[in-house]
C-alpha atoms as a PDB file:
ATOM      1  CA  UNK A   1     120.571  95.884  81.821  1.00  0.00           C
ATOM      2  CA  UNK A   2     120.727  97.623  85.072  1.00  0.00           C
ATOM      3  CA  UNK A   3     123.225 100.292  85.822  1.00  0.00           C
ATOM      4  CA  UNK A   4     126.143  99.551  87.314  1.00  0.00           C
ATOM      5  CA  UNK A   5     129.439 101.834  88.054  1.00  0.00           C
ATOM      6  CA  UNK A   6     132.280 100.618  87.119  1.00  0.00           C
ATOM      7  CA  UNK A   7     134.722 103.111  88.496  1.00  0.00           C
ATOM      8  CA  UNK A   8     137.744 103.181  91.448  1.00  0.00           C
ATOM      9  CA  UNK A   9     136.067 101.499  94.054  1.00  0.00           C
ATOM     10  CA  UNK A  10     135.609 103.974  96.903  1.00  0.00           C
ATOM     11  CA  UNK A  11     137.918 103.707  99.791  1.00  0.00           C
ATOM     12  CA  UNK A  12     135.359 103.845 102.599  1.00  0.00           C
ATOM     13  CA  UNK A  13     134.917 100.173 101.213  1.00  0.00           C
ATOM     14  CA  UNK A  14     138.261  98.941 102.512  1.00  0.00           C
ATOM     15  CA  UNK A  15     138.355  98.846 106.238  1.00  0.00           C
ATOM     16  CA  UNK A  16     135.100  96.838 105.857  1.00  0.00           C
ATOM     17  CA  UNK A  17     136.915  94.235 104.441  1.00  0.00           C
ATOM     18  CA  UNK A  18     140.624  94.450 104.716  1.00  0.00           C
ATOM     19  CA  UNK A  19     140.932  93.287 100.810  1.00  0.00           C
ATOM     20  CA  UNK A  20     142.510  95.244  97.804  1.00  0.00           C
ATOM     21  CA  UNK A  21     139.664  96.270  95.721  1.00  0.00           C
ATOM     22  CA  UNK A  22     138.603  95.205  92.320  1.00  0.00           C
ATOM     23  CA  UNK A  23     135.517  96.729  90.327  1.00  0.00           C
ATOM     24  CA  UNK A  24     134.015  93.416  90.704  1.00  0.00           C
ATOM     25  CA  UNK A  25     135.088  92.601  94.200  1.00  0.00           C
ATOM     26  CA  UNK A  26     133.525  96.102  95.068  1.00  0.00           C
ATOM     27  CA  UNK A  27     130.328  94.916  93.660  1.00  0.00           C
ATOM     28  CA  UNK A  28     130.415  91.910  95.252  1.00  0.00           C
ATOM     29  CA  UNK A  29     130.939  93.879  99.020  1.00  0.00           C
ATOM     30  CA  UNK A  30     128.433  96.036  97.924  1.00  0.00           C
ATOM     31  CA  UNK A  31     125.868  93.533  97.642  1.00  0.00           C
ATOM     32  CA  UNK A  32     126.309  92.168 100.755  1.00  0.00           C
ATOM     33  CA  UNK A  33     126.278  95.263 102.182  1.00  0.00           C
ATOM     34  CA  UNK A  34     122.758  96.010 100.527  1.00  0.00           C
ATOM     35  CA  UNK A  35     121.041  92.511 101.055  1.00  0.00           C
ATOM     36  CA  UNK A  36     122.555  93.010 104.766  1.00  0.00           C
ATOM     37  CA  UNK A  37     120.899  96.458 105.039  1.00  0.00           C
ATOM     38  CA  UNK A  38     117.353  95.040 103.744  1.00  0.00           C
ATOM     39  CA  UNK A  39     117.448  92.222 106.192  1.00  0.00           C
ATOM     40  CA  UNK A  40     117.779  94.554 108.506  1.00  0.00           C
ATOM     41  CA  UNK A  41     114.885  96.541 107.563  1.00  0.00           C
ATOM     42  CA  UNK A  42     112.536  93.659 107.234  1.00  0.00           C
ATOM     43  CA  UNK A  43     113.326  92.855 111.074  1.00  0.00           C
ATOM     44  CA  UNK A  44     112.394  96.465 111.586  1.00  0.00           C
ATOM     45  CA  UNK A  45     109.296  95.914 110.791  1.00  0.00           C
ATOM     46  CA  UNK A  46     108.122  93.277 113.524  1.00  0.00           C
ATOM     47  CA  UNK A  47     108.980  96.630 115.930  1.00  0.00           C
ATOM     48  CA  UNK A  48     105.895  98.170 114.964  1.00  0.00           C
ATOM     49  CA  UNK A  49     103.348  95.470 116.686  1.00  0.00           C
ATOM     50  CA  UNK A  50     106.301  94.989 119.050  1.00  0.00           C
ATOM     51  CA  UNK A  51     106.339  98.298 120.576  1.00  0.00           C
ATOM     52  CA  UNK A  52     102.558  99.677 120.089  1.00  0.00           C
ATOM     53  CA  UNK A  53     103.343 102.860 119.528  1.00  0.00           C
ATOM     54  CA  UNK A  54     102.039 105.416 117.632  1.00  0.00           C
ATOM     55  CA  UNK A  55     104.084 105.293 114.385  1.00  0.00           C
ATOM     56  CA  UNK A  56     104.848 109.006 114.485  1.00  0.00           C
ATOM     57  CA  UNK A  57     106.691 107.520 118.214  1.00  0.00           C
ATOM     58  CA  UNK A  58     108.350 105.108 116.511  1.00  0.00           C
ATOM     59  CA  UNK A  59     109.727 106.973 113.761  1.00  0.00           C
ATOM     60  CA  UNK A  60     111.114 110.093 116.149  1.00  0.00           C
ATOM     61  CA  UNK A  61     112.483 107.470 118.502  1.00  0.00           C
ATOM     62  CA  UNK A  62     113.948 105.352 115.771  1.00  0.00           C
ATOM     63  CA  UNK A  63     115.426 108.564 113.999  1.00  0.00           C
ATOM     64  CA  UNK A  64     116.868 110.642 116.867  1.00  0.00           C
ATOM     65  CA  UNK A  65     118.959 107.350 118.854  1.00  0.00           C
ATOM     66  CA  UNK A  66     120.055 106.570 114.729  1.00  0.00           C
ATOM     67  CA  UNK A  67     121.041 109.926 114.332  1.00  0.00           C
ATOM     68  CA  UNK A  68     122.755 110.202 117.715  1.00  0.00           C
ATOM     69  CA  UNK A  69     124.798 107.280 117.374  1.00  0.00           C
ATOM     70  CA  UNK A  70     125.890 108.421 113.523  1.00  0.00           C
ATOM     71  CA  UNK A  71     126.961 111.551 114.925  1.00  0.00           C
ATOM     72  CA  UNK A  72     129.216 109.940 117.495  1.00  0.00           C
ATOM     73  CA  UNK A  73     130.686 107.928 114.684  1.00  0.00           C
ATOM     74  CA  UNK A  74     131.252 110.773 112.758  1.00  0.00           C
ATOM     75  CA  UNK A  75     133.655 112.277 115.735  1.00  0.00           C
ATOM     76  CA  UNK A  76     135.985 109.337 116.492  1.00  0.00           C
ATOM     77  CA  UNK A  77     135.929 107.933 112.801  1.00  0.00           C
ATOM     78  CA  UNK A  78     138.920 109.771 111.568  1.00  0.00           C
ATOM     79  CA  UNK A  79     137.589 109.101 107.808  1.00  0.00           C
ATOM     80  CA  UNK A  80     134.298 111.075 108.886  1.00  0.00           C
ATOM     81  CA  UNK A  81     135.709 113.887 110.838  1.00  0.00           C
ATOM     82  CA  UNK A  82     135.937 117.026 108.349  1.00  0.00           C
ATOM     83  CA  UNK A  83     132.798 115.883 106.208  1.00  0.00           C
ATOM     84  CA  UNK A  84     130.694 119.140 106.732  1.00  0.00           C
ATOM     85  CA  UNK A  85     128.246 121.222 108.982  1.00  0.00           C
ATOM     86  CA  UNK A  86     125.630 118.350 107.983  1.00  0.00           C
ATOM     87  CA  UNK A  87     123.552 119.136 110.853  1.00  0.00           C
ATOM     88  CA  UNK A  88     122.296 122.619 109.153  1.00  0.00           C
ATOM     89  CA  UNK A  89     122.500 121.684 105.410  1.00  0.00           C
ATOM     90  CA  UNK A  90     119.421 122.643 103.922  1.00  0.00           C
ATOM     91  CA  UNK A  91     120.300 120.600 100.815  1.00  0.00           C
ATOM     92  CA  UNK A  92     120.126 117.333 103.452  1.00  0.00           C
ATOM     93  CA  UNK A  93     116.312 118.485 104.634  1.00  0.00           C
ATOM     94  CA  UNK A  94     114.193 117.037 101.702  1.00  0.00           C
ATOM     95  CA  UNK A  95     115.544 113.690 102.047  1.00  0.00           C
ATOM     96  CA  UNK A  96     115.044 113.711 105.958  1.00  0.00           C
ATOM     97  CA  UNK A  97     111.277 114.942 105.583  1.00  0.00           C
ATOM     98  CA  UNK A  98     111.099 111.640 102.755  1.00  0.00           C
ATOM     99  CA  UNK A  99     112.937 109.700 105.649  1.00  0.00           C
ATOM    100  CA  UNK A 100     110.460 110.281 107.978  1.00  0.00           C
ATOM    101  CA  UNK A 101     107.390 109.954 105.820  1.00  0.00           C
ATOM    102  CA  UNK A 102     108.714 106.752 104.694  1.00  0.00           C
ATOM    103  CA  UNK A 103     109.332 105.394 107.930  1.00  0.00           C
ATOM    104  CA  UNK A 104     105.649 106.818 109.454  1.00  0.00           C
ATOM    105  CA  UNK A 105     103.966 105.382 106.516  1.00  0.00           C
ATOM    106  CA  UNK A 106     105.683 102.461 106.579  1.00  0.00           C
ATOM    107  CA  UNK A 107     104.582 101.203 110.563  1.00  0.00           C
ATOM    108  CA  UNK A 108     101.409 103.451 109.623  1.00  0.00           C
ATOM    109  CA  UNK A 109     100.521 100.120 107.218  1.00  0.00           C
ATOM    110  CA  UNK A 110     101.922  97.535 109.345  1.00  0.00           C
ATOM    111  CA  UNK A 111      99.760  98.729 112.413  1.00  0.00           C
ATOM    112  CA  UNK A 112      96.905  98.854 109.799  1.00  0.00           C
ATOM    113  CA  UNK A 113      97.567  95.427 108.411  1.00  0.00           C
ATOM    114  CA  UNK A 114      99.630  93.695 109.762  1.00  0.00           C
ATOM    115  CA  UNK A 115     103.554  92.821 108.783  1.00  0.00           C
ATOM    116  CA  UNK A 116     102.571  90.809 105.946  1.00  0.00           C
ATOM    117  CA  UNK A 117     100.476  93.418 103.948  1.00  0.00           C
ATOM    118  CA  UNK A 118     102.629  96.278 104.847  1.00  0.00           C
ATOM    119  CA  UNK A 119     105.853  95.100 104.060  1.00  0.00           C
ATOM    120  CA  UNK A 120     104.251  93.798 100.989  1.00  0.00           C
ATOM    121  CA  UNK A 121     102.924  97.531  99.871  1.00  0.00           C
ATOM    122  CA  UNK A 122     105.907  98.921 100.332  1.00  0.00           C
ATOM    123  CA  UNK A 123     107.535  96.096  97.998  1.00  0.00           C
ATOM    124  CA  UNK A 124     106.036  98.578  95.164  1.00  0.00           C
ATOM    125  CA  UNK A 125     108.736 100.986  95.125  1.00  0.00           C
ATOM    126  CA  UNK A 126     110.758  99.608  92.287  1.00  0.00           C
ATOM    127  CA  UNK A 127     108.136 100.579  90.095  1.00  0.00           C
ATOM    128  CA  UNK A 128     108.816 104.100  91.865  1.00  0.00           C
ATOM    129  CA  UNK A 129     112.435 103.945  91.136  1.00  0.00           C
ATOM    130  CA  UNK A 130     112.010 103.166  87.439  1.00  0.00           C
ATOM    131  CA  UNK A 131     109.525 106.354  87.089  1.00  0.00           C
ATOM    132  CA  UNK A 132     111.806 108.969  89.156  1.00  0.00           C
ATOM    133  CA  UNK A 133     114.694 107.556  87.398  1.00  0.00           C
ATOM    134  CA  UNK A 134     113.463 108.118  83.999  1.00  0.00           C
ATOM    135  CA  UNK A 135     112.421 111.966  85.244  1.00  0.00           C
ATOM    136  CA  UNK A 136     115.296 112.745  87.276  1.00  0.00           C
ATOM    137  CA  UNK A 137     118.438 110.860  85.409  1.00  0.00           C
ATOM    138  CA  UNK A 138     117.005 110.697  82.143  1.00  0.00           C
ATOM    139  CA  UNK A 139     117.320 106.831  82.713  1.00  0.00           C
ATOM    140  CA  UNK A 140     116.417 104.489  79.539  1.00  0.00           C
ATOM    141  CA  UNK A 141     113.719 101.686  80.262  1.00  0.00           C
ATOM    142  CA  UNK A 142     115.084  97.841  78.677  1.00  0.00           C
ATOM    143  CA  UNK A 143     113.389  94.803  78.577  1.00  0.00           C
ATOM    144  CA  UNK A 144     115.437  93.713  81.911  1.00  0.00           C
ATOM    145  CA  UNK A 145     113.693  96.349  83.601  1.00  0.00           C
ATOM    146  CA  UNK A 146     109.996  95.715  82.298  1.00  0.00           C
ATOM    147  CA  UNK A 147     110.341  91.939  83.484  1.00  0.00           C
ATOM    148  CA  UNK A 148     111.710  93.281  86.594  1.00  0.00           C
ATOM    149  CA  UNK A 149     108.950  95.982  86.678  1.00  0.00           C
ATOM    150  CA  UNK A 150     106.388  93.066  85.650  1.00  0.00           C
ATOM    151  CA  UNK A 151     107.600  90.224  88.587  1.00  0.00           C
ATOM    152  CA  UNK A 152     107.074  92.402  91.418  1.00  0.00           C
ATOM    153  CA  UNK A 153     103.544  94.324  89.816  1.00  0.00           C
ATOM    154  CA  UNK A 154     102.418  90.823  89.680  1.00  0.00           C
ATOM    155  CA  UNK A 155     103.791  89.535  93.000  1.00  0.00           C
ATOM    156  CA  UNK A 156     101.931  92.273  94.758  1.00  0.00           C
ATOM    157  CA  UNK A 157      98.529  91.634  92.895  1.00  0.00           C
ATOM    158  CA  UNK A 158      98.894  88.395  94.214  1.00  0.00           C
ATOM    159  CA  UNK A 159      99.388  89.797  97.707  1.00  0.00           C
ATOM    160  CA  UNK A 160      96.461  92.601  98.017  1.00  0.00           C
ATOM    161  CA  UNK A 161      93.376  90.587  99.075  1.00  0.00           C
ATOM    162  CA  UNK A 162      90.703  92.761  98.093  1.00  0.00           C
ATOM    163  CA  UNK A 163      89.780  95.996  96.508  1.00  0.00           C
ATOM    164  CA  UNK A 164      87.652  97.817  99.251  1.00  0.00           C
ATOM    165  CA  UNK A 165      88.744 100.718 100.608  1.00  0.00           C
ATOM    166  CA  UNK A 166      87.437  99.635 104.081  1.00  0.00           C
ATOM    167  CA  UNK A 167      89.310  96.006 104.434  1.00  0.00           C
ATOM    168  CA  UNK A 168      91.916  97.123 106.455  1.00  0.00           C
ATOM    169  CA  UNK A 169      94.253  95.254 104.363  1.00  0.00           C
ATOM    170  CA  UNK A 170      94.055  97.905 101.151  1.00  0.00           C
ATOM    171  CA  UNK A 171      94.301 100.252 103.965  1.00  0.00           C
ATOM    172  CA  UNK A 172      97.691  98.447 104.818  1.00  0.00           C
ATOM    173  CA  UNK A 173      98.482  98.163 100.875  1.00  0.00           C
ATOM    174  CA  UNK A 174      97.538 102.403 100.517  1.00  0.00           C
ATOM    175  CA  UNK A 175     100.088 103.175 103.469  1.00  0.00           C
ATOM    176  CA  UNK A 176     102.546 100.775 101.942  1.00  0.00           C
ATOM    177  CA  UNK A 177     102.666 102.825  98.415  1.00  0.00           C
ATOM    178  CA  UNK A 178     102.993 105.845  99.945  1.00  0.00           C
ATOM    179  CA  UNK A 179     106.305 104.274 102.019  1.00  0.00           C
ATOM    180  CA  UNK A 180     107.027 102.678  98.660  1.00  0.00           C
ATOM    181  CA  UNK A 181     107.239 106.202  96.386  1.00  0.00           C
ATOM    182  CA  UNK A 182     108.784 107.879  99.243  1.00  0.00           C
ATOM    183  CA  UNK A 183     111.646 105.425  99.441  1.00  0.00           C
ATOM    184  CA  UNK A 184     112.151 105.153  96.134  1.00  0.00           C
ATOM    185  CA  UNK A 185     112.693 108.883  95.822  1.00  0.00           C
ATOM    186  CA  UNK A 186     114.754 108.763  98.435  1.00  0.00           C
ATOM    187  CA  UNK A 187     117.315 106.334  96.396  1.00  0.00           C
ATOM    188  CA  UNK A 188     117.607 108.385  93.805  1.00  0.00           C
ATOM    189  CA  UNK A 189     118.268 111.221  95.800  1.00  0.00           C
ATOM    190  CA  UNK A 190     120.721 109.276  97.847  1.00  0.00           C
ATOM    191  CA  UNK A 191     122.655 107.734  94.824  1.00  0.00           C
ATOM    192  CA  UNK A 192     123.306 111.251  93.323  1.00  0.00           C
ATOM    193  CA  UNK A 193     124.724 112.968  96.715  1.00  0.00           C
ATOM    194  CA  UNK A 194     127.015 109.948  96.985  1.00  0.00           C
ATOM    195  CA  UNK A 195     129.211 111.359  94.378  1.00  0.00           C
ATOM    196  CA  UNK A 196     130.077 114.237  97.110  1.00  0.00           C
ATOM    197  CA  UNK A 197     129.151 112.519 100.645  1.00  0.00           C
ATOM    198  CA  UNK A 198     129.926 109.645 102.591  1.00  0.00           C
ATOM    199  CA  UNK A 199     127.523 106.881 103.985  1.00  0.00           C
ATOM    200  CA  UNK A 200     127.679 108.075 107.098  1.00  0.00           C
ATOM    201  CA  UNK A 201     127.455 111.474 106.378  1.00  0.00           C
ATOM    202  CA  UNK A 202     124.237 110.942 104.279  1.00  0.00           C
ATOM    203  CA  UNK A 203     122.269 108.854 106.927  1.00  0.00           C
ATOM    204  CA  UNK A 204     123.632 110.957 109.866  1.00  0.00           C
ATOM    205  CA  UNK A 205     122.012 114.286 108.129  1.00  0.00           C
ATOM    206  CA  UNK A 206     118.699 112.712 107.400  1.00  0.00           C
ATOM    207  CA  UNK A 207     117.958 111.150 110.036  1.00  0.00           C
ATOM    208  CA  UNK A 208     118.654 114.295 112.265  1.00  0.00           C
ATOM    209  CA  UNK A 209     116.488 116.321 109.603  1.00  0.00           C
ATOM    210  CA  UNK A 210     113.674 113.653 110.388  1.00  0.00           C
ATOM    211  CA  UNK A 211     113.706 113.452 114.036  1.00  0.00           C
ATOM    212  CA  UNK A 212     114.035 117.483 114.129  1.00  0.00           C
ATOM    213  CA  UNK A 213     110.927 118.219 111.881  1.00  0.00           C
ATOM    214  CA  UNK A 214     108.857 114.836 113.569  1.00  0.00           C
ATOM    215  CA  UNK A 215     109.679 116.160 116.933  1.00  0.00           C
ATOM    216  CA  UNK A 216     106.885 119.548 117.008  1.00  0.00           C
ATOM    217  CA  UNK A 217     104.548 117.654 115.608  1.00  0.00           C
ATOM    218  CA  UNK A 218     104.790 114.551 117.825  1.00  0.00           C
ATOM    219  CA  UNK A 219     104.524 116.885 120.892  1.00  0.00           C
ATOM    220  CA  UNK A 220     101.817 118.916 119.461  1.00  0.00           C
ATOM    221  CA  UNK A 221     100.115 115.130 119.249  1.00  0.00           C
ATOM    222  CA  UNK A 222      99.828 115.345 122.960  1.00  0.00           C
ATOM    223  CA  UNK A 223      99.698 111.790 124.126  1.00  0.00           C
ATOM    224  CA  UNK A 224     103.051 110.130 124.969  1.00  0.00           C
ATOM    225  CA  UNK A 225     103.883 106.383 124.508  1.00  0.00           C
ATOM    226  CA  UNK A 226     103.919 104.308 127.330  1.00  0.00           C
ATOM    227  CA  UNK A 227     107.614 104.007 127.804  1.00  0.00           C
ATOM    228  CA  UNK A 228     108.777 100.684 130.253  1.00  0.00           C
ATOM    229  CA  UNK A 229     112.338  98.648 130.109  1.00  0.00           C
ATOM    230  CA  UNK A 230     111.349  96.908 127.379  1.00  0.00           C
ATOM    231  CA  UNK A 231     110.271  99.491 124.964  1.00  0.00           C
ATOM    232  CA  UNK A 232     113.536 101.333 126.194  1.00  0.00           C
ATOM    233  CA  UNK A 233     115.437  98.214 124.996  1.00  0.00           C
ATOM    234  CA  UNK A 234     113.013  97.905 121.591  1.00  0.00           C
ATOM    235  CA  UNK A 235     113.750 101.440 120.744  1.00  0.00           C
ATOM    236  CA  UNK A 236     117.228 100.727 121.442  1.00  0.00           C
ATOM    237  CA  UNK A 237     118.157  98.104 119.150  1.00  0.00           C
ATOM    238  CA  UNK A 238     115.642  99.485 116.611  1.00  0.00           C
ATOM    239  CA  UNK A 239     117.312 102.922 116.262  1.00  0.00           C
ATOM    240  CA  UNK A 240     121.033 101.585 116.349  1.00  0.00           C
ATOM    241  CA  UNK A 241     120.927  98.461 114.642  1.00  0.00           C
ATOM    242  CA  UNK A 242     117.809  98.429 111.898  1.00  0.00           C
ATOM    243  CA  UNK A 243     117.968 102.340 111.154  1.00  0.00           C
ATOM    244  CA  UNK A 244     122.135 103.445 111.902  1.00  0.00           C
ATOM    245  CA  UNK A 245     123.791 100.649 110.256  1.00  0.00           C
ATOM    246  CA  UNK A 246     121.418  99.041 108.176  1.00  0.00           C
ATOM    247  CA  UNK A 247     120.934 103.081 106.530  1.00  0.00           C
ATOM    248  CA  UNK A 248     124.523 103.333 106.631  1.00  0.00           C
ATOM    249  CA  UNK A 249     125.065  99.838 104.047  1.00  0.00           C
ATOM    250  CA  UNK A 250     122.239 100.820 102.063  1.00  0.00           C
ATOM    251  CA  UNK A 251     123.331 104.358 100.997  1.00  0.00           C
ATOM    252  CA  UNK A 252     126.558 102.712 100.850  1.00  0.00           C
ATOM    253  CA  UNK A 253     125.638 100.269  98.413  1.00  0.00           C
ATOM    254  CA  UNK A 254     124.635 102.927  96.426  1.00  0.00           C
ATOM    255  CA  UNK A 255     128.515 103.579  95.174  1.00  0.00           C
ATOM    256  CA  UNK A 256     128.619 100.459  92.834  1.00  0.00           C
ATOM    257  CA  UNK A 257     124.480  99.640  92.451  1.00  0.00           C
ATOM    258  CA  UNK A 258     122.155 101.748  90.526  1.00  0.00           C
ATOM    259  CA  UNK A 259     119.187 103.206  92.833  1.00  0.00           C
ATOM    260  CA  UNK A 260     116.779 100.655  90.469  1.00  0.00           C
ATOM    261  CA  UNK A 261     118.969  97.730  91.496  1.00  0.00           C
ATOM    262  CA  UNK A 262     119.069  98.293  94.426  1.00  0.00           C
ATOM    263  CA  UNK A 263     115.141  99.283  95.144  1.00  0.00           C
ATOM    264  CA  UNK A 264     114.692  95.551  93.417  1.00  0.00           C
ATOM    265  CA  UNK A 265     117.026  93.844  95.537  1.00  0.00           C
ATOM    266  CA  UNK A 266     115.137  95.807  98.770  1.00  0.00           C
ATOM    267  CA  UNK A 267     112.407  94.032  97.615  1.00  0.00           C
ATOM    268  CA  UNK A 268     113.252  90.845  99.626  1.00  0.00           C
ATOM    269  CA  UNK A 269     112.472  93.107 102.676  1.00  0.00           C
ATOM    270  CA  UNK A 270     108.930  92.167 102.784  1.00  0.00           C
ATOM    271  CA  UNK A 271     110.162  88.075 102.365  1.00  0.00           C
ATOM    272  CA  UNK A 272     112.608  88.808 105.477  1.00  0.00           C
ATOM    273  CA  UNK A 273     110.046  90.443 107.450  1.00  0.00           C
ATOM    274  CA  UNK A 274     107.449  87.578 106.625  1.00  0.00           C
ATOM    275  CA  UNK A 275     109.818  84.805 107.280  1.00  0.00           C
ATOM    276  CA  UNK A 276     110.784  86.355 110.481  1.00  0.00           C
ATOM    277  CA  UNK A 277     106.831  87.194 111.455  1.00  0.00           C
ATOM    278  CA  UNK A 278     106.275  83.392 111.075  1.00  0.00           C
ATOM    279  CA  UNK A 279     109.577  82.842 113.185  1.00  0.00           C
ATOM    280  CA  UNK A 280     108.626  85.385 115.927  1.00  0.00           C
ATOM    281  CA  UNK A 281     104.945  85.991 115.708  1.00  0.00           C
ATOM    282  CA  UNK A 282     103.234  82.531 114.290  1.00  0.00           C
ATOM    283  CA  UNK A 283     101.754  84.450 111.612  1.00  0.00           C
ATOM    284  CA  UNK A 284     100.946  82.155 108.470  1.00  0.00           C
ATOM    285  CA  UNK A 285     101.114  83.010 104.572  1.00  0.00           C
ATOM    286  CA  UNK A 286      98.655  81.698 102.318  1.00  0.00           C
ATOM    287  CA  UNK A 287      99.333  80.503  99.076  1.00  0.00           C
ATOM    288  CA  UNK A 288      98.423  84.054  97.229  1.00  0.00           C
ATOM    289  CA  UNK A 289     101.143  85.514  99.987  1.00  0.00           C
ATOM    290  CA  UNK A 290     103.740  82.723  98.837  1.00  0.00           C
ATOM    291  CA  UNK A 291     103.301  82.854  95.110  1.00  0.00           C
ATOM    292  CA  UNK A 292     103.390  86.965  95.258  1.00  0.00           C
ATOM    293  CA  UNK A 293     106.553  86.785  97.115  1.00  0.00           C
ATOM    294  CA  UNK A 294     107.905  83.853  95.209  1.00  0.00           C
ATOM    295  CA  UNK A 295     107.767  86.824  92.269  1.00  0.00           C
ATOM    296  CA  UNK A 296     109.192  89.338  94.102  1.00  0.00           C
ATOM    297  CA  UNK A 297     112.592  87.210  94.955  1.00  0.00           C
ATOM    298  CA  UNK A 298     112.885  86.027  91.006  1.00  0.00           C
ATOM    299  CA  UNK A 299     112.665  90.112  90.840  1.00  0.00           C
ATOM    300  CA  UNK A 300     115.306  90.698  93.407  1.00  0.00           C
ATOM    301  CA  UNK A 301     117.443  88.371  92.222  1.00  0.00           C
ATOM    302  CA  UNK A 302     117.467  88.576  89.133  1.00  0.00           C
ATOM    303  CA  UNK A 303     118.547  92.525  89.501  1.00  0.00           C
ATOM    304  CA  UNK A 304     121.740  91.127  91.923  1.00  0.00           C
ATOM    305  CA  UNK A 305     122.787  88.751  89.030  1.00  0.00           C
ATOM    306  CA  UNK A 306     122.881  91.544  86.582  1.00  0.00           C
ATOM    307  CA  UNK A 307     124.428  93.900  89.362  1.00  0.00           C
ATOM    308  CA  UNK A 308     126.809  91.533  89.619  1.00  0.00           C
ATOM    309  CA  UNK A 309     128.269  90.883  86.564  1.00  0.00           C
END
């Protein structure tokens, strides 16, 4: 069975939903909160052939306007104010450098690929999870977690269409593990500072880590984007609404689900992104690309049901 706490529910949970708390109403909010985030992030995705930007763009756009808007938060929320010099904790840096390779590597596949393949890639990371879990919590495998493990392993064999390192498509499937590990990592990390930090405080700090270490290298790059109303209003609503709140409910999910159960449930990011790619873009799935994802949902859902109960 996966983890899940069964402790006080936190209080941060409350004016979310004006209800007296229960461990198992807690859950409940925090599942919502988590399949909320990940819809979130699969509409993130469709930004990267939206905009055309280099990823490295993207990423230091998306990070600095999240960042920015978490800080503000963090002054007039009187539950925030208080919660530390976040800006220059050190201890905050190696999860904004994972941030922002996650996020680069992540548009780095879909511009490769397309959204299909890349979101699918990064559907990998439970695997991830299970490993850094194991090396960092001293986490016990069980048989829930192997079929969990064994849905989405087989959902994204389905998926990859070839082998060759040339078909832009493993290229797309390469950049996707790489987004895949780093996020995963990135849970685990997360769901051990949550014991000392709040949601806000978390995202706020690694996003400004990201955008401040992406920023010398994206100038050194040279080139800037080509920057009209549109990509104003792109970056916009990519940095405030997929990255600042959808961060925000995901690392604070992470007070009642396990960093495992949650990376599975995340795992429907790559069906929200297709969904909305047929929706938006009139791209089509074959039937590999429907059967792999088909998997990958029985995974995510069946780590909710046990999350839930």
């Amino acid at each position: 069975m996966a983890q899940c706490d069964v402790g006080p529910a936190p209080s941060r949970w409350r004016p979310w939903l004006r209800l007296p708390m229960t461990p198992r109403r807690s859950t409940t909010s925090a599942l919502v909160a988590l399949h909320g985030a990940v819809l979130l992030f699969g509409i993130a995705g469709l930004f990267g052939p939206w905009l055309g930007w280099a990823p490295l763009w993207i990423v230091l756009g998306r990070t600095a306007i999240a960042a920015t808007a978490l800080g503000a938060l963090r002054v007039v929320d009187p539950q925030e104010r208080g919660t530390g010099a976040v800006a220059v904790d050190l201890a905050l840096a190696g999860n904004g450098a994972l941030l922002a390779l996650h996020w680069v590597a992540f548009f780095a596949a879909i511009q490769a690929a397309g959204v299909a393949i890349g979101l699918l890639g990064y559907a990998s990371f439970p695997l991830f999870t299970l490993l850094f879990e194991r090396v960092l919590n001293g986490r016990r495998f069980t048989v829930a977690d192997a079929w969990t493990a064994t849905l989405v392993t087989l959902g994204l064999v389905l998926l990859t269409p070839s082998v060759h390192l040339a078909d832009p498509a493993v290229q797309g499937v390469a950049w996707g593990l790489v987004s895949g590990a780093t996020f995963a990592l990135l849970a685990v990390r997360n769901r051990r500072w949550r014991e000392t930090r709040s949601a806000t405080d978390l995202a706020y700090g690694q996003n400004l880590w990201a955008a401040f270490m992406l920023a010398p290298i994206a100038l050194a790059m040279g080139s800037l984007p080509d920057v009209d109303g549109r990509g104003v209003v792109l970056i916009l609503a990519l940095g405030l609404v997929c990255t600042a709140l959808a961060h925000t409910l995901f690392i604070g999910s992470l007070d009642r689900i396990s960093a495992h159960t949650a990376s599975v449930v995340a795992a429907l990011e790559p069906v929200y992104g297709i969904a909305l790619a047929v929706l938006l873009q009139g791209e089509r799935p074959g039937a590999r690309t429907l059967a792999g994802g088909a998997l990958i949902v029985g995974a995510a859902l069946l780590a909710t049901r046990r999350a839930a109960r």
